[in-house]
C-alpha atoms as a PDB file:
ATOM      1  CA  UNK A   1     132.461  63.089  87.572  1.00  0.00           C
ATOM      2  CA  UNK A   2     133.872  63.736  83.952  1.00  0.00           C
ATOM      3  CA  UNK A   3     137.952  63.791  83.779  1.00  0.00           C
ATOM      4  CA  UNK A   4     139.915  66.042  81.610  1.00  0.00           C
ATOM      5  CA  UNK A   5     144.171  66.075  81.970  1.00  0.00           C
ATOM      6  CA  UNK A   6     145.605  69.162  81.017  1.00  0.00           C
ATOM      7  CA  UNK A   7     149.017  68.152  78.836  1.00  0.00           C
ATOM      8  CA  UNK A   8     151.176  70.498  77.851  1.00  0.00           C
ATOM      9  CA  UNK A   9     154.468  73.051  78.636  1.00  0.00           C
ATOM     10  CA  UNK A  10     155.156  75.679  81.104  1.00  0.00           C
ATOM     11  CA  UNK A  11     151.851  77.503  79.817  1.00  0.00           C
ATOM     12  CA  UNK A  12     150.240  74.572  81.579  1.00  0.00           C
ATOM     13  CA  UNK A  13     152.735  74.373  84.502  1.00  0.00           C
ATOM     14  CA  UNK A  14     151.810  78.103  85.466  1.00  0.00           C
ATOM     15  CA  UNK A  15     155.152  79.361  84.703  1.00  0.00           C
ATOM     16  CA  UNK A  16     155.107  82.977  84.716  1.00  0.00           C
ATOM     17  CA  UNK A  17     156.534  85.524  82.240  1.00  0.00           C
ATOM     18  CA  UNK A  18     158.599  87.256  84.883  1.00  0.00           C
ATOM     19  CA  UNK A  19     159.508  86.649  88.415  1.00  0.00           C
ATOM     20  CA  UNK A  20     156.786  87.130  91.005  1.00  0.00           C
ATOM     21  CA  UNK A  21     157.017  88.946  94.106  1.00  0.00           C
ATOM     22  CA  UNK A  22     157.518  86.397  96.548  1.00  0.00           C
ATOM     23  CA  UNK A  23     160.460  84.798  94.925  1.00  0.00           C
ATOM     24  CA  UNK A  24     157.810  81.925  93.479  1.00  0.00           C
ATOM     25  CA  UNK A  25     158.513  80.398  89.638  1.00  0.00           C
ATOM     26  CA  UNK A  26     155.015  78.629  89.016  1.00  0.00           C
ATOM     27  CA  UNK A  27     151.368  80.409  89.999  1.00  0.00           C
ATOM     28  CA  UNK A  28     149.354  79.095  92.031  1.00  0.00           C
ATOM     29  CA  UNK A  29     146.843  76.131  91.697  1.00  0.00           C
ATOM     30  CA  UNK A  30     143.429  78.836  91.458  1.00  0.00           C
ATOM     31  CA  UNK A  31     145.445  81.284  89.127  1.00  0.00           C
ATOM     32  CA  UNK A  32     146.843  78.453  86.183  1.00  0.00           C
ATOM     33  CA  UNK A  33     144.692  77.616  83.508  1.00  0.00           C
ATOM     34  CA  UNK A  34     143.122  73.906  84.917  1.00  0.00           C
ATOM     35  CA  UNK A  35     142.780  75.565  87.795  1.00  0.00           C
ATOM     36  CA  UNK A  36     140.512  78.665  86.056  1.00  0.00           C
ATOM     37  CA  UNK A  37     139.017  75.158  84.014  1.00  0.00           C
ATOM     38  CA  UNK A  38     137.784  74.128  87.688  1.00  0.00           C
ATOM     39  CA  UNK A  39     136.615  76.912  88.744  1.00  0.00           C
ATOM     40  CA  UNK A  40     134.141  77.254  85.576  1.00  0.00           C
ATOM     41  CA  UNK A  41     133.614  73.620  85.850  1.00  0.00           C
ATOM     42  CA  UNK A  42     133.432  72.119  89.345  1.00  0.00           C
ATOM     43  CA  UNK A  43     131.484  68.882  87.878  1.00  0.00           C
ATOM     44  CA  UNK A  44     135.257  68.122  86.160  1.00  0.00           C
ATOM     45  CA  UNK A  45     138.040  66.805  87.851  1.00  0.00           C
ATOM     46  CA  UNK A  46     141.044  68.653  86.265  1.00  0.00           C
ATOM     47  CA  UNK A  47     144.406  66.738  86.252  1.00  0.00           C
ATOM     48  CA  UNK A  48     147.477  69.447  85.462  1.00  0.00           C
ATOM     49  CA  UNK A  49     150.586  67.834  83.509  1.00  0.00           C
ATOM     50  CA  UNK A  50     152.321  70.425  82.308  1.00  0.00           C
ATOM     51  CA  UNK A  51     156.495  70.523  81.636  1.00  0.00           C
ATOM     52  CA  UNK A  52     158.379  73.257  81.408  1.00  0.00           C
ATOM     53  CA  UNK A  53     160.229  72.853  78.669  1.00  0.00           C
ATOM     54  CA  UNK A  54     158.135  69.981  76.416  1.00  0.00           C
ATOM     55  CA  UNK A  55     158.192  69.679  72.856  1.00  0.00           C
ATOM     56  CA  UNK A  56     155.570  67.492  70.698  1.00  0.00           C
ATOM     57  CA  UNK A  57     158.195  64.288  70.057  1.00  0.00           C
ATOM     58  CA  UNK A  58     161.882  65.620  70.120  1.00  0.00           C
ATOM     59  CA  UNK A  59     164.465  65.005  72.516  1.00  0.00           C
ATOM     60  CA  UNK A  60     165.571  68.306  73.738  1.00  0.00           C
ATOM     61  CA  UNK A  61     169.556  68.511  72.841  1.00  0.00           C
ATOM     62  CA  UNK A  62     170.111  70.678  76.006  1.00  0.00           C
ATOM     63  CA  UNK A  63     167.209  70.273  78.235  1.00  0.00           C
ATOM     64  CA  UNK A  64     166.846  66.453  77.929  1.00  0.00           C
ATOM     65  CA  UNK A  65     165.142  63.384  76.795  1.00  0.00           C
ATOM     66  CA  UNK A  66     162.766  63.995  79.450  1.00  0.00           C
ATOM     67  CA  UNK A  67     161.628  67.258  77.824  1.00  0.00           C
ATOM     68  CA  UNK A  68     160.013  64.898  74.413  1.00  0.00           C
ATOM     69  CA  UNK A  69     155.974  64.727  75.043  1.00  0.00           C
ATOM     70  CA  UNK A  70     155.586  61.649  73.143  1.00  0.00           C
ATOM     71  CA  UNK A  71     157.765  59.595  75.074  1.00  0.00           C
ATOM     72  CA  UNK A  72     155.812  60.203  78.543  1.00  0.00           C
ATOM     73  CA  UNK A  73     152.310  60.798  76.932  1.00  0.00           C
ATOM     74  CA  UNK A  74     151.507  56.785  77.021  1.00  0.00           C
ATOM     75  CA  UNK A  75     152.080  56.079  81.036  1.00  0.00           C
ATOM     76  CA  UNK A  76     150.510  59.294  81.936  1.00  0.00           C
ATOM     77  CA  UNK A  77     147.599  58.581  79.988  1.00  0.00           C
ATOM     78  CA  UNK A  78     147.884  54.899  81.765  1.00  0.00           C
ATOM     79  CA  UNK A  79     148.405  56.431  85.346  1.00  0.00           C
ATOM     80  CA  UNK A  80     145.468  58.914  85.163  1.00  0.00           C
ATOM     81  CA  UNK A  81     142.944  56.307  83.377  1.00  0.00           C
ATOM     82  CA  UNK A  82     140.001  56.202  83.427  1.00  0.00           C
ATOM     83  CA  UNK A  83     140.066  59.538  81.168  1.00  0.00           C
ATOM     84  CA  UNK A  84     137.033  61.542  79.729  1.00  0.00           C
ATOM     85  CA  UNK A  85     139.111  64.112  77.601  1.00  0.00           C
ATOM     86  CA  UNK A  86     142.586  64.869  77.484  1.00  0.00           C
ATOM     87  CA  UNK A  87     143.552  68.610  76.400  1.00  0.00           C
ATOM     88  CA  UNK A  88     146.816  68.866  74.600  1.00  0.00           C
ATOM     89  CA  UNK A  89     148.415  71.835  74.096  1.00  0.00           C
ATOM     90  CA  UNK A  90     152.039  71.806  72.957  1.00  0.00           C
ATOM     91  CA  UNK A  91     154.377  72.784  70.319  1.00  0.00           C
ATOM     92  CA  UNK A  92     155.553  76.339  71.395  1.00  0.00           C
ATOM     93  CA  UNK A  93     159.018  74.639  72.994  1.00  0.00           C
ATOM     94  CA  UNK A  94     159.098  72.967  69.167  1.00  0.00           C
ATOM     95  CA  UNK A  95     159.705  76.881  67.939  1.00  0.00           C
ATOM     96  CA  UNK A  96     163.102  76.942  69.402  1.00  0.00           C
ATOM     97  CA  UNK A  97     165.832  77.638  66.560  1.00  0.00           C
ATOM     98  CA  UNK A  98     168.018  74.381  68.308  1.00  0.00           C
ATOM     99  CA  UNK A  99     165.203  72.395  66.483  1.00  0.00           C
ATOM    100  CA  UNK A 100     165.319  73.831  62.657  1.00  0.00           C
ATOM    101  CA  UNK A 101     161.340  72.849  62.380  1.00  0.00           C
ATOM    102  CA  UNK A 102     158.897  74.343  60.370  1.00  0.00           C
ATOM    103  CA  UNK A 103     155.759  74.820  61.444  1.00  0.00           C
ATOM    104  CA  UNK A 104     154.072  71.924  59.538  1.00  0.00           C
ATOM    105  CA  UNK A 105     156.349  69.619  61.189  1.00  0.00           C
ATOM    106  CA  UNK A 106     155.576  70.811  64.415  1.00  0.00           C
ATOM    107  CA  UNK A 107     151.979  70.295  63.245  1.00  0.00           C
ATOM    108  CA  UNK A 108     152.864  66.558  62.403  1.00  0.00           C
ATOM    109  CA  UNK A 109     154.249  65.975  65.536  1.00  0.00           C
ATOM    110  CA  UNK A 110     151.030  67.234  67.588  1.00  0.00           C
ATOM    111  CA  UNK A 111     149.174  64.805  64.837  1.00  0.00           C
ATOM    112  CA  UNK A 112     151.451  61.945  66.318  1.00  0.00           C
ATOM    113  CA  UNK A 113     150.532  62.563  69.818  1.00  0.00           C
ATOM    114  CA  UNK A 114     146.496  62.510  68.830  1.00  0.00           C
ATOM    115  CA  UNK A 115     147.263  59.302  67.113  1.00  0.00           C
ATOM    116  CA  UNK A 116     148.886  58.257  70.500  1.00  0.00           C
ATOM    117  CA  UNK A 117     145.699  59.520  72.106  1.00  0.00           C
ATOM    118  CA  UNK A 118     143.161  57.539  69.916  1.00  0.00           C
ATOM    119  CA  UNK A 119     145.145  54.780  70.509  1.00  0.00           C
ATOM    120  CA  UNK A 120     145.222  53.723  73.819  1.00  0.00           C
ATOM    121  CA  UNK A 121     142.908  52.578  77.026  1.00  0.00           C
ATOM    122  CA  UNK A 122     142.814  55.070  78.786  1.00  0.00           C
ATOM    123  CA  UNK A 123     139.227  55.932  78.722  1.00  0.00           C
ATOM    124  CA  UNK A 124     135.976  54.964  80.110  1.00  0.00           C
ATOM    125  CA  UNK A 125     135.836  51.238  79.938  1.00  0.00           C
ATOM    126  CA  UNK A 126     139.260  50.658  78.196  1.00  0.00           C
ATOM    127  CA  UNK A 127     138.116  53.081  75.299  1.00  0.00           C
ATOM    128  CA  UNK A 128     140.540  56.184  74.125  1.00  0.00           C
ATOM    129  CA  UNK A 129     139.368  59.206  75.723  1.00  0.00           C
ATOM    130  CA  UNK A 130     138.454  61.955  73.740  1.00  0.00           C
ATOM    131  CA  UNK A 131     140.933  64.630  72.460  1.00  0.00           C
ATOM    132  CA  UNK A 132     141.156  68.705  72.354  1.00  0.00           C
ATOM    133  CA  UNK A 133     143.687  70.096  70.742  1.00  0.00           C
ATOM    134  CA  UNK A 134     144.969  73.411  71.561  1.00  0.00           C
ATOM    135  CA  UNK A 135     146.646  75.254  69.171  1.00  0.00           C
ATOM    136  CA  UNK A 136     149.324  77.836  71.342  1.00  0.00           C
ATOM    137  CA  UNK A 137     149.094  81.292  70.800  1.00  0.00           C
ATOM    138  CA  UNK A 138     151.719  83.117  68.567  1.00  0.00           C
ATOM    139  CA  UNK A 139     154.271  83.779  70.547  1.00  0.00           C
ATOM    140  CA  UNK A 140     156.372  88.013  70.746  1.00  0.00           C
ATOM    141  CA  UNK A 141     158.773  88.784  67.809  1.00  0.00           C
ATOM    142  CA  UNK A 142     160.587  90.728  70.434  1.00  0.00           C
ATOM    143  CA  UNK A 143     161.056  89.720  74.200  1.00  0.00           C
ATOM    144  CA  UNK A 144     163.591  88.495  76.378  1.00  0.00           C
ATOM    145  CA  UNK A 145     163.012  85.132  75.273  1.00  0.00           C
ATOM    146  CA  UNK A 146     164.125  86.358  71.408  1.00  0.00           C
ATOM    147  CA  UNK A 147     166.754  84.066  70.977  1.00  0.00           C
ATOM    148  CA  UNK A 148     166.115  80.401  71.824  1.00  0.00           C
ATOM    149  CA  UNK A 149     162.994  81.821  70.295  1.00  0.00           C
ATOM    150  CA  UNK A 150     164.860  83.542  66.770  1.00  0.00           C
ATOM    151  CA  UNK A 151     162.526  82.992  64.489  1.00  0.00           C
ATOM    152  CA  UNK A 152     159.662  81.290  65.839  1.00  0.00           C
ATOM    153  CA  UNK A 153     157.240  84.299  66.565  1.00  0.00           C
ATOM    154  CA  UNK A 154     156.827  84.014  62.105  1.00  0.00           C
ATOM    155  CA  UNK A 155     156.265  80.367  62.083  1.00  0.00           C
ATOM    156  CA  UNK A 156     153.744  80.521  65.219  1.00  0.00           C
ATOM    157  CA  UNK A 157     151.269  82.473  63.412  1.00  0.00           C
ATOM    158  CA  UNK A 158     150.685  79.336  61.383  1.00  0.00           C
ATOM    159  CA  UNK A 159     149.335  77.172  64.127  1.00  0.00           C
ATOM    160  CA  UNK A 160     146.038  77.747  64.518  1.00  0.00           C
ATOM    161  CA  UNK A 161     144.966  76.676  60.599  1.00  0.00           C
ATOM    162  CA  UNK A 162     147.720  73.838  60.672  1.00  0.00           C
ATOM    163  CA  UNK A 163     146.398  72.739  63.954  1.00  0.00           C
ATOM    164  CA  UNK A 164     142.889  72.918  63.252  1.00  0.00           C
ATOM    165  CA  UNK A 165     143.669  70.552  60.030  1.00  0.00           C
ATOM    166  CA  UNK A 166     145.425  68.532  62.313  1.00  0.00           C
ATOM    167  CA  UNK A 167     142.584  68.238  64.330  1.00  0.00           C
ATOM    168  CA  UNK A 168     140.181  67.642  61.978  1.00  0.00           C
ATOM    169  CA  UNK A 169     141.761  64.300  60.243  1.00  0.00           C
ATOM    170  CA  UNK A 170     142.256  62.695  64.095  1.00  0.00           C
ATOM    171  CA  UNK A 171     138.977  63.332  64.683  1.00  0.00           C
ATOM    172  CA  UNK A 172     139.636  66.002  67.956  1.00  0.00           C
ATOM    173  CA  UNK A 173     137.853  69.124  68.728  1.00  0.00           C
ATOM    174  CA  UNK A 174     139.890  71.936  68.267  1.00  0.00           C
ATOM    175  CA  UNK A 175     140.517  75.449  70.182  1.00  0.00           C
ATOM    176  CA  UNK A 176     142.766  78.427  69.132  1.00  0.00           C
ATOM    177  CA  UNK A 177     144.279  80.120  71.915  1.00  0.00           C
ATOM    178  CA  UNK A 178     144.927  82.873  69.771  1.00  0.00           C
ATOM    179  CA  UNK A 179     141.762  83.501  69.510  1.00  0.00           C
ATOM    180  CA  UNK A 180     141.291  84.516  73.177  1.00  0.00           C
ATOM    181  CA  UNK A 181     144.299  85.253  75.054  1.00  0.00           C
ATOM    182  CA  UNK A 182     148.082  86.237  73.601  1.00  0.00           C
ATOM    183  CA  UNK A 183     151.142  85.989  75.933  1.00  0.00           C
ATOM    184  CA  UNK A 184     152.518  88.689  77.887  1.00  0.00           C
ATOM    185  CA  UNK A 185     154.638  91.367  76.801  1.00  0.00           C
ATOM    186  CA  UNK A 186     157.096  90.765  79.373  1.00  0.00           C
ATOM    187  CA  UNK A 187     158.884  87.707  77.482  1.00  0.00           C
ATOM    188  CA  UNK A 188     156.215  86.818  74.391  1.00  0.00           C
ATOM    189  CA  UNK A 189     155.400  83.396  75.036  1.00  0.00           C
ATOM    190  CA  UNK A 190     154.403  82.929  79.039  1.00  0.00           C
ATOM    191  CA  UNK A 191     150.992  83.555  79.987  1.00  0.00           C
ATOM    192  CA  UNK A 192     149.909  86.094  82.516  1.00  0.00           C
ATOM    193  CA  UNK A 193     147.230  85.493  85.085  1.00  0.00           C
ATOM    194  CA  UNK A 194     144.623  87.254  83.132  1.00  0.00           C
ATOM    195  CA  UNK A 195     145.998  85.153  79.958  1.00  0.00           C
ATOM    196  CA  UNK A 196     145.392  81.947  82.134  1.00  0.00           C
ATOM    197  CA  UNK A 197     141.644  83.181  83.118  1.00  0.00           C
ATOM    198  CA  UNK A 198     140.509  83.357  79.682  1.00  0.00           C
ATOM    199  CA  UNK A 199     142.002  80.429  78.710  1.00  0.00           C
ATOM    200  CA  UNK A 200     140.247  78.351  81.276  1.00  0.00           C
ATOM    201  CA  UNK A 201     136.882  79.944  80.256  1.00  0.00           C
ATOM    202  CA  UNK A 202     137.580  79.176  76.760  1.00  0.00           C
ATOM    203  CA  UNK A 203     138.637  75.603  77.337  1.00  0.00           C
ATOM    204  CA  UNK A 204     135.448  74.887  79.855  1.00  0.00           C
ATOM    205  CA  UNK A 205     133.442  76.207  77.299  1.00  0.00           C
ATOM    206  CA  UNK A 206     134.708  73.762  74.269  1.00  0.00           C
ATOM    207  CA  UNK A 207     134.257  70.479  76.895  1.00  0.00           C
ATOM    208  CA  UNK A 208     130.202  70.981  76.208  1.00  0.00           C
ATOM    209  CA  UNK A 209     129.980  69.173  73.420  1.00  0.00           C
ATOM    210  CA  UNK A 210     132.898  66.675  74.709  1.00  0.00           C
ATOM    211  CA  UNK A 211     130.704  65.891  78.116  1.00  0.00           C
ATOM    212  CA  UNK A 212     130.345  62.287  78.411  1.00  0.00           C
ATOM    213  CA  UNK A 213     127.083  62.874  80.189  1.00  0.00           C
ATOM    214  CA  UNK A 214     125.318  64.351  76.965  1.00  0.00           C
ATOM    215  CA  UNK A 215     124.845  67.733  78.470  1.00  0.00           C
ATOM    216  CA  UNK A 216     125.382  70.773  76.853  1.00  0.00           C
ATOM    217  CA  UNK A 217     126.724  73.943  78.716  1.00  0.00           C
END
């Protein structure tokens, strides 16, 4: 059974763009995108690691070291191995005007982490597993989340061609979420659960021609 982790921010944790009814901060497992991914695709095994929080390779000034998805990237490749695919999907957190980035660096940074990727063991007989990069969908000019955010919503709309570049010289398939889903209106850069639905179509539907098995869906 083909592998795929799921790496990314609170779009991958499930967090939710404004409290839920029953007091809960994260969806549940069948409503968050991996989950959606194993629904469509019940051959995969799914593994969620998704942050609140994480940037591409920065130490978060406020939120920690903890928050930097370079620094972890290597052991959890290492503890999930033997991979098939890992999907990465980061760089909204990177928006946040405490960072001063533009989006090209941002773009950089996810090219480090694909360069991480390709480098290590962590695939099928000590290989690198293969990569897809998501590129995050623009996020609100105006929400609740406007001002760690000041700025960003501009600089977001560049991620989808910078990422696909990106992409393209590291040798990963590529996916715009922008393309398919945009965040909710209640704080314009969380997902809600119809958000998360298409996504996890859209991402089981880019695996095909990333199935180690040689079968196309």
């Amino acid at each position: 059974m083909p592998t795929i982790l799921c790496y990314g921010d609170s779009n991958t944790h499930g967090s939710p763009p404004a409290p839920l009814p029953d007091g809960a901060t994260r969806y549940g497992p069948a409503i968050r995108w991996p989950g959606m991914l194993r629904a469509a695709l019940p051959d995969w095994t799914a593994i969620e690691e998704g942050l609140p929080g994480r940037t591409t390779v920065h130490d978060d000034p406020i939120e920690g070291a903890a928050r930097n998805g370079l620094t972890y990237l290597l052991p959890c490749l290492e503890s999930h191995a033997p991979l098939d695919v890992v999907a990465l999907m980061l760089g909204t957190n990177d928006l946040k005007q405490r960072f001063a980035l533009a989006a090209e660096d941002i773009a950089e940074g996810v090219g480090l982490l694909l360069a991480s990727i390709a480098r290590s063991a962590a695939g099928r007989g000590g290989a690198a597993p293969a990569a897809l990069l998501i590129a995050p969908t623009p996020i609100g000019p105006e929400h609740r989340l406007a001002y760690p955010f000041a700025g960003g919503a501009e600089r977001s709309l560049r991620f989808a061609a910078l990422y696909a570049a990106v992409a393209a010289r590291h040798g990963a398939a590529f996916l715009d979420a922008g393309s398919v889903i945009q965040p909710s209106a209640a704080d314009g850069v969380h997902l809600d659960p119809e958000a998360h639905a298409a996504l996890g179509r859209a991402v089981a539907a880019a695996l095909g021609p990333l199935d180690p098995r040689g079968r196309s869906r």
